[in-house]
PDB file of N, CA and C in Angstrom:
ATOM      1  N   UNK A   1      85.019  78.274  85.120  1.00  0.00           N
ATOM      2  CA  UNK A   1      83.881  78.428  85.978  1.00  0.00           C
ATOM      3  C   UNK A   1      84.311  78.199  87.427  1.00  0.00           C
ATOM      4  N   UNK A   2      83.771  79.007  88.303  1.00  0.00           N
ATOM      5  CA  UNK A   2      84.192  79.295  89.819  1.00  0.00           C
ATOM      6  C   UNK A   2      83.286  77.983  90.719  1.00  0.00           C
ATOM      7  N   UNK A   3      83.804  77.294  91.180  1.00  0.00           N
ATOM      8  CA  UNK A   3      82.815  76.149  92.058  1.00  0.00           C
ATOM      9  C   UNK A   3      82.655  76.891  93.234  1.00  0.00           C
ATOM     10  N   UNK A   4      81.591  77.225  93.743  1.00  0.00           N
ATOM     11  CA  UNK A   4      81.149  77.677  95.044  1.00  0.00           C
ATOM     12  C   UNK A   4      81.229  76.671  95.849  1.00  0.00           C
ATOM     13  N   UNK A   5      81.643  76.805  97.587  1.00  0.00           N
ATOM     14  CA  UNK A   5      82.024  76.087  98.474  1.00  0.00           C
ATOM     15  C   UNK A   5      80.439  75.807  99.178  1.00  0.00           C
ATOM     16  N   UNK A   6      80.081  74.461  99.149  1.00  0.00           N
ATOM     17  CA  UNK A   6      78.901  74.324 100.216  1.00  0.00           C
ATOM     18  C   UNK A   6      78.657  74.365 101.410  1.00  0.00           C
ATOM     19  N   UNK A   7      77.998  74.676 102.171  1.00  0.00           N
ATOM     20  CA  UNK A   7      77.611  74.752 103.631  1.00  0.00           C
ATOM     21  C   UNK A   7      76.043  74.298 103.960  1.00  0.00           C
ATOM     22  N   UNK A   8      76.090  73.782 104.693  1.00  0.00           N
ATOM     23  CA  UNK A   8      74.811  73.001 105.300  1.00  0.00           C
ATOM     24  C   UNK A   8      74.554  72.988 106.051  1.00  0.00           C
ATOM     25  N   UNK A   9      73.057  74.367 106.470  1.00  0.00           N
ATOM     26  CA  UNK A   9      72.308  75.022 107.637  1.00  0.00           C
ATOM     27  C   UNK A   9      72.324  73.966 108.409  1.00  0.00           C
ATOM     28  N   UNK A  10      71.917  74.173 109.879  1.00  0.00           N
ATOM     29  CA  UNK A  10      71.746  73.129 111.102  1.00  0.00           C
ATOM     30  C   UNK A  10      70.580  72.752 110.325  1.00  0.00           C
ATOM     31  N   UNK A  11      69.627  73.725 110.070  1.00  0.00           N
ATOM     32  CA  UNK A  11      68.251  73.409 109.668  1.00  0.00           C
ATOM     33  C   UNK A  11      68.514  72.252 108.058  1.00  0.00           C
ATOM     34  N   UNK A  12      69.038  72.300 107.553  1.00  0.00           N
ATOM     35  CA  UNK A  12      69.011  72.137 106.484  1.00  0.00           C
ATOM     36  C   UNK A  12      69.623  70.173 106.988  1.00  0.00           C
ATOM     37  N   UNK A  13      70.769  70.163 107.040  1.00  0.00           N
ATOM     38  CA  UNK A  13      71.275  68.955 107.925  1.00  0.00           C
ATOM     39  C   UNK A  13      69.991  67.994 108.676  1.00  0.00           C
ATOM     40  N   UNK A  14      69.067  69.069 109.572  1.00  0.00           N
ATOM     41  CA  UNK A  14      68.307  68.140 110.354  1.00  0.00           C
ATOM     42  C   UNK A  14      67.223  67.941 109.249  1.00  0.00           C
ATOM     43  N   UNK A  15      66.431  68.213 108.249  1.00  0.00           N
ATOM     44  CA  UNK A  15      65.861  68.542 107.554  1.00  0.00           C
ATOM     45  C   UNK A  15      65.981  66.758 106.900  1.00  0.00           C
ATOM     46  N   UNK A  16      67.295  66.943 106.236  1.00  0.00           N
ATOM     47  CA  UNK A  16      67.822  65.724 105.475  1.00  0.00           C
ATOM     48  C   UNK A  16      67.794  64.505 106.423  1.00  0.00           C
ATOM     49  N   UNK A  17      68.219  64.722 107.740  1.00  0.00           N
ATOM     50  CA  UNK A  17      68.134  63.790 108.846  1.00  0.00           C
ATOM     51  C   UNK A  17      66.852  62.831 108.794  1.00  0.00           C
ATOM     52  N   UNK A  18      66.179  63.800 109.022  1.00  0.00           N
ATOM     53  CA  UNK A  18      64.395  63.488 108.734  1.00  0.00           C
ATOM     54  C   UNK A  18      64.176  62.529 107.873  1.00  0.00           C
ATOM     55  N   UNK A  19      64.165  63.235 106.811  1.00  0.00           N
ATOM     56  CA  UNK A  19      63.949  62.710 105.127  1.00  0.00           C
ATOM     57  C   UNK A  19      64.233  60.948 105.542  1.00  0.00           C
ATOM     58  N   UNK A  20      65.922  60.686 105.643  1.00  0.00           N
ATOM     59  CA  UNK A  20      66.566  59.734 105.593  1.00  0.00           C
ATOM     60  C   UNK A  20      66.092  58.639 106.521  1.00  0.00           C
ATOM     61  N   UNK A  21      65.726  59.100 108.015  1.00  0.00           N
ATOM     62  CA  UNK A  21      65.403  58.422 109.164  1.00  0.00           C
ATOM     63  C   UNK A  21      64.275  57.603 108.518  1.00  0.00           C
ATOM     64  N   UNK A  22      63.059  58.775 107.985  1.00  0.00           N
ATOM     65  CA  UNK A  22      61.858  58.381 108.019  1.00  0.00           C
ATOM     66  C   UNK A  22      61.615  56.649 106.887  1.00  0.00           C
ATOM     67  N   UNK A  23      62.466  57.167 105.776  1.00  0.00           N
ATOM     68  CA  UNK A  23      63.126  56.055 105.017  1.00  0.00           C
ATOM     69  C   UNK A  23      63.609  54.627 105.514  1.00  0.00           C
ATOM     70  N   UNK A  24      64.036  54.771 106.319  1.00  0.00           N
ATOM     71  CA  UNK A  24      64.858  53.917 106.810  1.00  0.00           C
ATOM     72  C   UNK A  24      63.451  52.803 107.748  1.00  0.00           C
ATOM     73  N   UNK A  25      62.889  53.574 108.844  1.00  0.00           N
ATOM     74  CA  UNK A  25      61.930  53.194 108.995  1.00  0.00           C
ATOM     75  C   UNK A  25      61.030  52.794 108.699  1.00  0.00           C
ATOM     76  N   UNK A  26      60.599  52.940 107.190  1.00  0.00           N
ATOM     77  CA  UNK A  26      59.445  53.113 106.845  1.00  0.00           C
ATOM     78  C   UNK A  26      59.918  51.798 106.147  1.00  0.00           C
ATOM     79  N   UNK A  27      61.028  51.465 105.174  1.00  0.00           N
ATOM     80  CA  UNK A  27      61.555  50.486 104.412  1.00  0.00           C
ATOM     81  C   UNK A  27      61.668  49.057 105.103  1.00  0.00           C
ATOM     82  N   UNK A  28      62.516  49.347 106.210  1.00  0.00           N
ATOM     83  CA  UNK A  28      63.060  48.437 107.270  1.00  0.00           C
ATOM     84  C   UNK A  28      64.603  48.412 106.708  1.00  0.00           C
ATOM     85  N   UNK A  29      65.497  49.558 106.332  1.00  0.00           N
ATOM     86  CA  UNK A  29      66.703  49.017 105.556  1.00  0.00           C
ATOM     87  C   UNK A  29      67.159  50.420 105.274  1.00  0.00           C
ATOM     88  N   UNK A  30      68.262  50.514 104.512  1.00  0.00           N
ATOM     89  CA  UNK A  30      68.885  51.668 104.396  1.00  0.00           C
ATOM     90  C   UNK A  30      69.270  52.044 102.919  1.00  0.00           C
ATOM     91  N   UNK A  31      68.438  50.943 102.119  1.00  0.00           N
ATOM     92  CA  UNK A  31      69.361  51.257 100.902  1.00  0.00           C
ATOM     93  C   UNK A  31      68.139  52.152 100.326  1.00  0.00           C
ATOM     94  N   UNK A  32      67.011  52.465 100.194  1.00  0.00           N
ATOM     95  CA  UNK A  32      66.651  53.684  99.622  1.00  0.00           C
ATOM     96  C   UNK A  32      67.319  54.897  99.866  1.00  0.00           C
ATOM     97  N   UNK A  33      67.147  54.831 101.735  1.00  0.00           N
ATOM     98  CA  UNK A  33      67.715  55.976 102.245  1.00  0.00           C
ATOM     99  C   UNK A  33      69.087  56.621 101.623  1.00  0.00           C
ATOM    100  N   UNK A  34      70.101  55.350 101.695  1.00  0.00           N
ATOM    101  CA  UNK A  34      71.302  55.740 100.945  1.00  0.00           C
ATOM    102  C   UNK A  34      71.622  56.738  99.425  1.00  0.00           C
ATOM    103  N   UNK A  35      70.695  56.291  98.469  1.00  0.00           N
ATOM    104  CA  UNK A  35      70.457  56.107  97.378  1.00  0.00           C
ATOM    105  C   UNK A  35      69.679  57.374  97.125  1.00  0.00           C
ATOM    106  N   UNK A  36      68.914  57.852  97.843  1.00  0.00           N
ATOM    107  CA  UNK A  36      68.744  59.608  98.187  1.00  0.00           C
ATOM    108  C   UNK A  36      69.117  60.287  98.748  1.00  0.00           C
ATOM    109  N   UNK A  37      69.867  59.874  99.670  1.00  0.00           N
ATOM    110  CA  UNK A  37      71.264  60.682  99.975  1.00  0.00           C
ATOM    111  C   UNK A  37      72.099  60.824  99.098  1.00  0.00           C
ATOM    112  N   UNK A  38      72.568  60.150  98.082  1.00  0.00           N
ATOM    113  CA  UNK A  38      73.628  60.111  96.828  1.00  0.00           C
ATOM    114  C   UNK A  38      73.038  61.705  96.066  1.00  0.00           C
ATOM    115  N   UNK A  39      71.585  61.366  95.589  1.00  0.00           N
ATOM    116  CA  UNK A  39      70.505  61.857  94.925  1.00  0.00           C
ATOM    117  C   UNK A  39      70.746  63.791  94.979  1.00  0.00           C
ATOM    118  N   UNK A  40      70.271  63.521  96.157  1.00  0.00           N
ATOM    119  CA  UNK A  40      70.377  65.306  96.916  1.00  0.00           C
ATOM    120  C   UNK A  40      72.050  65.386  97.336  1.00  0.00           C
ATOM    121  N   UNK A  41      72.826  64.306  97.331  1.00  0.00           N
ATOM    122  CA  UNK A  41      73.873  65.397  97.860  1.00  0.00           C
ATOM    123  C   UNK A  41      74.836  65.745  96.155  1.00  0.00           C
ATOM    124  N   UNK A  42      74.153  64.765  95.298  1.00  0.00           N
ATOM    125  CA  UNK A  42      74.418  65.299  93.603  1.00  0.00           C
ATOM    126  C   UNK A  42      73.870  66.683  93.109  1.00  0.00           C
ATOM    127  N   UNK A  43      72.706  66.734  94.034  1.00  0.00           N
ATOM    128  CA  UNK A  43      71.927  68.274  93.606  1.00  0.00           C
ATOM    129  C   UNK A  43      72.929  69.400  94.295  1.00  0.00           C
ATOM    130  N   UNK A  44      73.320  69.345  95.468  1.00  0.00           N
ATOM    131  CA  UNK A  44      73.993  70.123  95.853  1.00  0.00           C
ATOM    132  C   UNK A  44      75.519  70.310  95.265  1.00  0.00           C
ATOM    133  N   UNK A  45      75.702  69.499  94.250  1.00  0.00           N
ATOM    134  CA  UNK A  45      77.089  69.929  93.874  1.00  0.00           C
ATOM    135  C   UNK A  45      76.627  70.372  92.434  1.00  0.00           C
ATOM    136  N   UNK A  46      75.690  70.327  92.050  1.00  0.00           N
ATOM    137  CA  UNK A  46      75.182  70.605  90.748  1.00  0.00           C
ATOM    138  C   UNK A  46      74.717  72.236  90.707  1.00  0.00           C
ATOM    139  N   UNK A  47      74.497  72.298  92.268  1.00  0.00           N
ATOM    140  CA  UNK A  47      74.335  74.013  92.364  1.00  0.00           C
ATOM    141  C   UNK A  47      75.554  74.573  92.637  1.00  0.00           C
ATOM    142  N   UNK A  48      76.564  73.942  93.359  1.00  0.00           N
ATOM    143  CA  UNK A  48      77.789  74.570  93.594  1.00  0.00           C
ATOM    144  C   UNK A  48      78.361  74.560  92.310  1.00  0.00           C
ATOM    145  N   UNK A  49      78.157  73.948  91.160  1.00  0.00           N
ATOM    146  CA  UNK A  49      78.989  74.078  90.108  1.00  0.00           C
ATOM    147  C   UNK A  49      77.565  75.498  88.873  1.00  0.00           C
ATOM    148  N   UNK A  50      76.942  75.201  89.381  1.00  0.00           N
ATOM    149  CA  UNK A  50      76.246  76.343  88.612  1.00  0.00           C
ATOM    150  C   UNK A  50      74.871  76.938  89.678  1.00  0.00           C
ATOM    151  N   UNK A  51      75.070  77.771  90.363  1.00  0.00           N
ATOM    152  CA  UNK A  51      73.857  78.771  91.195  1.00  0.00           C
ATOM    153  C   UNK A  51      72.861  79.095  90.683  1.00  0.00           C
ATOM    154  N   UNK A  52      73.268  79.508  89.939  1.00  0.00           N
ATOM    155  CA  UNK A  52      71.685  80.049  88.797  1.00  0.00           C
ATOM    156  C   UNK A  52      70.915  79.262  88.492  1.00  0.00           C
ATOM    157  N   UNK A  53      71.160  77.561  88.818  1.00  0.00           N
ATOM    158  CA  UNK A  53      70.504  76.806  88.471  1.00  0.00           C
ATOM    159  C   UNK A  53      68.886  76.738  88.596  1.00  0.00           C
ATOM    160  N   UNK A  54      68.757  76.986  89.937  1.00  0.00           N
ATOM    161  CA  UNK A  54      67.557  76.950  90.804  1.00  0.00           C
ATOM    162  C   UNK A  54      66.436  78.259  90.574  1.00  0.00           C
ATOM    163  N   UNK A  55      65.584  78.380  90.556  1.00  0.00           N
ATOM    164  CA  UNK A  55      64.628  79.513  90.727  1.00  0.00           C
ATOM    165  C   UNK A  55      64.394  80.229  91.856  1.00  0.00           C
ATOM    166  N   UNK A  56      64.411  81.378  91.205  1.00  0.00           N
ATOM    167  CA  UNK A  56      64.771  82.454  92.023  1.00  0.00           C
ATOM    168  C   UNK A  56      63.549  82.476  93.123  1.00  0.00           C
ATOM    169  N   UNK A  57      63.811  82.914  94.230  1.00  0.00           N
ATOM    170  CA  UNK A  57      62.519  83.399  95.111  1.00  0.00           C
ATOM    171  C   UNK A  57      62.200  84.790  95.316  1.00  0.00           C
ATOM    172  N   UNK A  58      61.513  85.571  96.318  1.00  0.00           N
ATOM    173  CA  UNK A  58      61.457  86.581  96.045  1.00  0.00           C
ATOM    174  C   UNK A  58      62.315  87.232  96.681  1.00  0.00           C
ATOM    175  N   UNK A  59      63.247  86.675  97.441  1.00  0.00           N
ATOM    176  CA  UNK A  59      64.964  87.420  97.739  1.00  0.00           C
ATOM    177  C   UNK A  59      65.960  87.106  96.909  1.00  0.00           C
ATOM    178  N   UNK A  60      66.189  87.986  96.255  1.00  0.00           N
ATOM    179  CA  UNK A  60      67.345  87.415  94.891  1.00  0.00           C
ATOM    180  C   UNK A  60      68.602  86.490  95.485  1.00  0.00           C
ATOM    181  N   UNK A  61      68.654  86.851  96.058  1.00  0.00           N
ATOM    182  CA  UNK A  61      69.905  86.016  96.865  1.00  0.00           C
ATOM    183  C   UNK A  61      70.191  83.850  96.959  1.00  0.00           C
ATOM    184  N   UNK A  62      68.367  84.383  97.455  1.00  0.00           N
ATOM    185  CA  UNK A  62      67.992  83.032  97.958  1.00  0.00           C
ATOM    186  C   UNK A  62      67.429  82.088  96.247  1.00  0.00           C
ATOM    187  N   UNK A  63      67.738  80.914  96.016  1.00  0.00           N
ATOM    188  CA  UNK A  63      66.804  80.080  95.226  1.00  0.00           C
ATOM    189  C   UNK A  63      66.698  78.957  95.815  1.00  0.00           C
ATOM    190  N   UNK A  64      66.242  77.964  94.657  1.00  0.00           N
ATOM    191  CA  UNK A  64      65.409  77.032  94.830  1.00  0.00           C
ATOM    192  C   UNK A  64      65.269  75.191  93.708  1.00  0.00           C
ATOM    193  N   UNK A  65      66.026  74.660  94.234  1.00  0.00           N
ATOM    194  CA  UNK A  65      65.933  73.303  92.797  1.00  0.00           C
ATOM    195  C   UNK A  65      65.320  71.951  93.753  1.00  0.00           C
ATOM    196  N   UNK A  66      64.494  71.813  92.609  1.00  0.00           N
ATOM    197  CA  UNK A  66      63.300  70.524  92.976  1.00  0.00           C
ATOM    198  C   UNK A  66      63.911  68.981  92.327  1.00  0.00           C
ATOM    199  N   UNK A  67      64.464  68.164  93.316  1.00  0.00           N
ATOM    200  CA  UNK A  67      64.766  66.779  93.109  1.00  0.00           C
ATOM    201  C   UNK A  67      64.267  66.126  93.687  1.00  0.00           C
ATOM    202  N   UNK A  68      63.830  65.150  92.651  1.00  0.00           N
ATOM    203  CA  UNK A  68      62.708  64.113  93.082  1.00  0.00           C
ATOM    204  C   UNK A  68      61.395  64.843  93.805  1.00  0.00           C
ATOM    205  N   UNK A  69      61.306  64.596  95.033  1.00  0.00           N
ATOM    206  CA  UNK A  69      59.994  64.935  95.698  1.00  0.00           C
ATOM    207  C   UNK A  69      60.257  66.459  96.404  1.00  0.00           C
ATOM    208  N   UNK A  70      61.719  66.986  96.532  1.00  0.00           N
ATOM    209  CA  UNK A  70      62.043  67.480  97.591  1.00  0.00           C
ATOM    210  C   UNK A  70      62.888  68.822  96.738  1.00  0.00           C
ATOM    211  N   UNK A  71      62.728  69.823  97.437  1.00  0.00           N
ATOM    212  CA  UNK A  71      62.863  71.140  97.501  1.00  0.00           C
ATOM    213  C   UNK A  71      64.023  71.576  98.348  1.00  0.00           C
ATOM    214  N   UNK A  72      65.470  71.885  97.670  1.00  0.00           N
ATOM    215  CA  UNK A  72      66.918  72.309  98.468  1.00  0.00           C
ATOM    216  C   UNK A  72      66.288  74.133  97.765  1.00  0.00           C
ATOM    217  N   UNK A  73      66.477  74.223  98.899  1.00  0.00           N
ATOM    218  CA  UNK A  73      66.697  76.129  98.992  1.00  0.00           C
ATOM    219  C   UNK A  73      67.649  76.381  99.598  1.00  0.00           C
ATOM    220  N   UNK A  74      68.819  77.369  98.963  1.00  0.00           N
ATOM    221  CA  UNK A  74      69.686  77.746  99.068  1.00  0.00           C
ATOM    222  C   UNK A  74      70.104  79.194  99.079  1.00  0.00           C
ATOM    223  N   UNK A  75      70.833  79.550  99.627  1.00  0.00           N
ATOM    224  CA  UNK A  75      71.172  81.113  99.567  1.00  0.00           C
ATOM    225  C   UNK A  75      72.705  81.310  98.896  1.00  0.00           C
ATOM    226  N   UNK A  76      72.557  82.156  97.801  1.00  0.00           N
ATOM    227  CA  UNK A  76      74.299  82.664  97.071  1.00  0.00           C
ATOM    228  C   UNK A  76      74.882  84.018  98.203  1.00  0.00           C
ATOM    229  N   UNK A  77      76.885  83.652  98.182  1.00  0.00           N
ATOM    230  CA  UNK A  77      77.056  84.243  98.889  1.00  0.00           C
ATOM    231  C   UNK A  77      78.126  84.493  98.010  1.00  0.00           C
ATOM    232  N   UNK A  78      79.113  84.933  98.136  1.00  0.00           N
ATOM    233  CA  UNK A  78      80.710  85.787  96.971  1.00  0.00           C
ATOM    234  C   UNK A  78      80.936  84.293  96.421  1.00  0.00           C
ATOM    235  N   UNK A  79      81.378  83.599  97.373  1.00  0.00           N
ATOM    236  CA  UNK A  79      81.682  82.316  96.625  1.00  0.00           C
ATOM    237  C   UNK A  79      81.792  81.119  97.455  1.00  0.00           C
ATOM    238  N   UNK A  80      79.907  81.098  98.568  1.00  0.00           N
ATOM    239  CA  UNK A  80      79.403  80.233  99.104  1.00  0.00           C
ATOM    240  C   UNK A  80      78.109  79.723  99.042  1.00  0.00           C
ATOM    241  N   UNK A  81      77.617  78.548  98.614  1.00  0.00           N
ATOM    242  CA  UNK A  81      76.209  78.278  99.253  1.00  0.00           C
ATOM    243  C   UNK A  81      75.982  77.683 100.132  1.00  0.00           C
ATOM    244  N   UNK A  82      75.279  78.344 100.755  1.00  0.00           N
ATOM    245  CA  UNK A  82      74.355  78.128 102.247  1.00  0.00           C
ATOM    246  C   UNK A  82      73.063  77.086 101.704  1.00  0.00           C
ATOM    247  N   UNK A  83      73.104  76.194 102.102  1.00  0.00           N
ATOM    248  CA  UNK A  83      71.938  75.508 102.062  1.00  0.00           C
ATOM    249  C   UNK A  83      71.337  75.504 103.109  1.00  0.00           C
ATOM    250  N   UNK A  84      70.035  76.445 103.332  1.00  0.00           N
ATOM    251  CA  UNK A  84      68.808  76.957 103.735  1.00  0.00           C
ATOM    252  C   UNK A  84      68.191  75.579 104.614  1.00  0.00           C
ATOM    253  N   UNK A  85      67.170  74.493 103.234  1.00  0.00           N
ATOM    254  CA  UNK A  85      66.342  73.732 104.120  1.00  0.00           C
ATOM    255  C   UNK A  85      66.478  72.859 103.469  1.00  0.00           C
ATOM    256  N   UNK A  86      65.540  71.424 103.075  1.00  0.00           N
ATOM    257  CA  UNK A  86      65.386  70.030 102.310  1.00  0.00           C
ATOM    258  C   UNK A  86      64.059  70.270 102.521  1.00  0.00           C
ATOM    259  N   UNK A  87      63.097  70.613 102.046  1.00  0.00           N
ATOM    260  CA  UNK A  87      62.009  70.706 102.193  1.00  0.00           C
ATOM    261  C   UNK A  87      61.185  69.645 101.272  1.00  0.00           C
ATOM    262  N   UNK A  88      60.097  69.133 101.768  1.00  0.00           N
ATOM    263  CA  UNK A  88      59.706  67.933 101.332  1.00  0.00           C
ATOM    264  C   UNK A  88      58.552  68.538 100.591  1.00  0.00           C
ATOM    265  N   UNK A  89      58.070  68.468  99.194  1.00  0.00           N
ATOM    266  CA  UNK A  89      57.044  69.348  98.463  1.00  0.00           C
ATOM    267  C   UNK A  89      55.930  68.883  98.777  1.00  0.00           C
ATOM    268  N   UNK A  90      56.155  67.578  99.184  1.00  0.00           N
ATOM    269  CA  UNK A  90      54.380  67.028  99.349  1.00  0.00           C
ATOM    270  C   UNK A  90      53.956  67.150 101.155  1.00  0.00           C
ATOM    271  N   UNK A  91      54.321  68.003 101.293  1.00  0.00           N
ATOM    272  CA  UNK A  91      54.136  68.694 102.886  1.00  0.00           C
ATOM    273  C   UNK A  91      53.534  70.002 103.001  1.00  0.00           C
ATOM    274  N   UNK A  92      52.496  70.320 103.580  1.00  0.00           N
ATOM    275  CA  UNK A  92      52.062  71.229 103.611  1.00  0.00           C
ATOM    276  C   UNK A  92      52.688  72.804 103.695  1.00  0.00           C
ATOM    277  N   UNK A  93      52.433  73.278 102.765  1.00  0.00           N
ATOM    278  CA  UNK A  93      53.766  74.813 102.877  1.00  0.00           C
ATOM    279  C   UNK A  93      53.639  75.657 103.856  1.00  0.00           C
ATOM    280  N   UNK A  94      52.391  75.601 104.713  1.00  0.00           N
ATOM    281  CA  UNK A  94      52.140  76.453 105.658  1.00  0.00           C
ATOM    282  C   UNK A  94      51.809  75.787 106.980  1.00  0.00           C
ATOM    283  N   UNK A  95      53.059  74.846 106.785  1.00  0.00           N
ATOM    284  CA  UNK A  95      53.509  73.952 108.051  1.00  0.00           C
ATOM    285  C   UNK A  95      54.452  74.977 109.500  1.00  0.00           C
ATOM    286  N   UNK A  96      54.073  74.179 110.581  1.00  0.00           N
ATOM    287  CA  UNK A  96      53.802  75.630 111.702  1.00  0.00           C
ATOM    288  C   UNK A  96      55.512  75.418 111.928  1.00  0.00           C
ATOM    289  N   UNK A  97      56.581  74.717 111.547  1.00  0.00           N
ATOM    290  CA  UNK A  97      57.858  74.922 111.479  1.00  0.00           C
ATOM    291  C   UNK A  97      58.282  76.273 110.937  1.00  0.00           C
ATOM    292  N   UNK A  98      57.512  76.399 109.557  1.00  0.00           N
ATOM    293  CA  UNK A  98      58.660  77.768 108.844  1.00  0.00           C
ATOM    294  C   UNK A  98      57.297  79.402 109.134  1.00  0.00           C
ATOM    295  N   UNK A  99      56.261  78.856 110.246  1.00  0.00           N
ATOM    296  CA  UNK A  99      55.713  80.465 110.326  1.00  0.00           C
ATOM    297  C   UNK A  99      55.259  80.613 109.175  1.00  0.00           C
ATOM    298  N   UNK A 100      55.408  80.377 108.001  1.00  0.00           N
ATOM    299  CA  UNK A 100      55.036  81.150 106.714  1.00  0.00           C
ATOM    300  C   UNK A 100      55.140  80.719 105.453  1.00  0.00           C
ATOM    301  N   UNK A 101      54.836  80.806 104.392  1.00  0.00           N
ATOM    302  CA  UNK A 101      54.636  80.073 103.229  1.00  0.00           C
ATOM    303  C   UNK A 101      56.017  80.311 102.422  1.00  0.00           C
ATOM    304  N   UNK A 102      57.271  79.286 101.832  1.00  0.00           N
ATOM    305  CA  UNK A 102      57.937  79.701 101.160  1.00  0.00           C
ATOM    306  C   UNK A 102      57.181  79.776  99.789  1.00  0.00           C
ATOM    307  N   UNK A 103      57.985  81.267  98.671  1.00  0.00           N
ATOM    308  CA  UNK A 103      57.510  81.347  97.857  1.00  0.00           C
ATOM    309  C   UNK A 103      57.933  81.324  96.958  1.00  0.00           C
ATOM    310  N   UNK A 104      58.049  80.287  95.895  1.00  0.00           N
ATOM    311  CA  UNK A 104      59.275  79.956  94.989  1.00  0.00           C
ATOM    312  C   UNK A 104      58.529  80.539  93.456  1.00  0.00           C
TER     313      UNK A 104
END
């Protein structure tokens, strides 16, 4: 089996930034934050070792895998994934960041 090489959109990076900050703040400490960082950056090697994992959207290219609360969308490339966003599910989908509703 072929391991696809990861890459991690600006968007996608600041996305996780977020996630982690807000954690951190919200806790007073870092060890949740840490500890979902482990979390999602396990999801992302779990797609690099199998793509198909995720559900498809309506660009074949692009999918989609739900850990914990949060939504990694990703795009397949010959033998790269692009990680897209970290999207947080319990956030409104037609939040004025993405213009438009993703549709998984």
């Amino acid at each position: 089996m072929v391991k696809y090489k990861i890459i991690w959109s600006v968007q996608a990076r600041l996305d996780l930034i977020d996630i982690l900050k807000f954690y951190i703040e919200r806790n007073g400490n870092v060890f949740y934050s840490r500890k979902l960082n482990l979390i999602i950056k396990k999801s992302a090697t779990q797609i690099s070792n199998n793509p198909s994992i995720g559900v498809q959207t309506d660009n074949d290219s692009v999918r989609a895998i739900i850990t914990l609360d949060y939504q990694i969308i990703y795009e397949i490339f010959d033998n790269q994934i692009l990680i897209l966003m970290v999207w947080d599910c319990r956030r409104n989908p037609y939040d004025k960041r993405l213009g438009q509703r993703i549709k998984v």
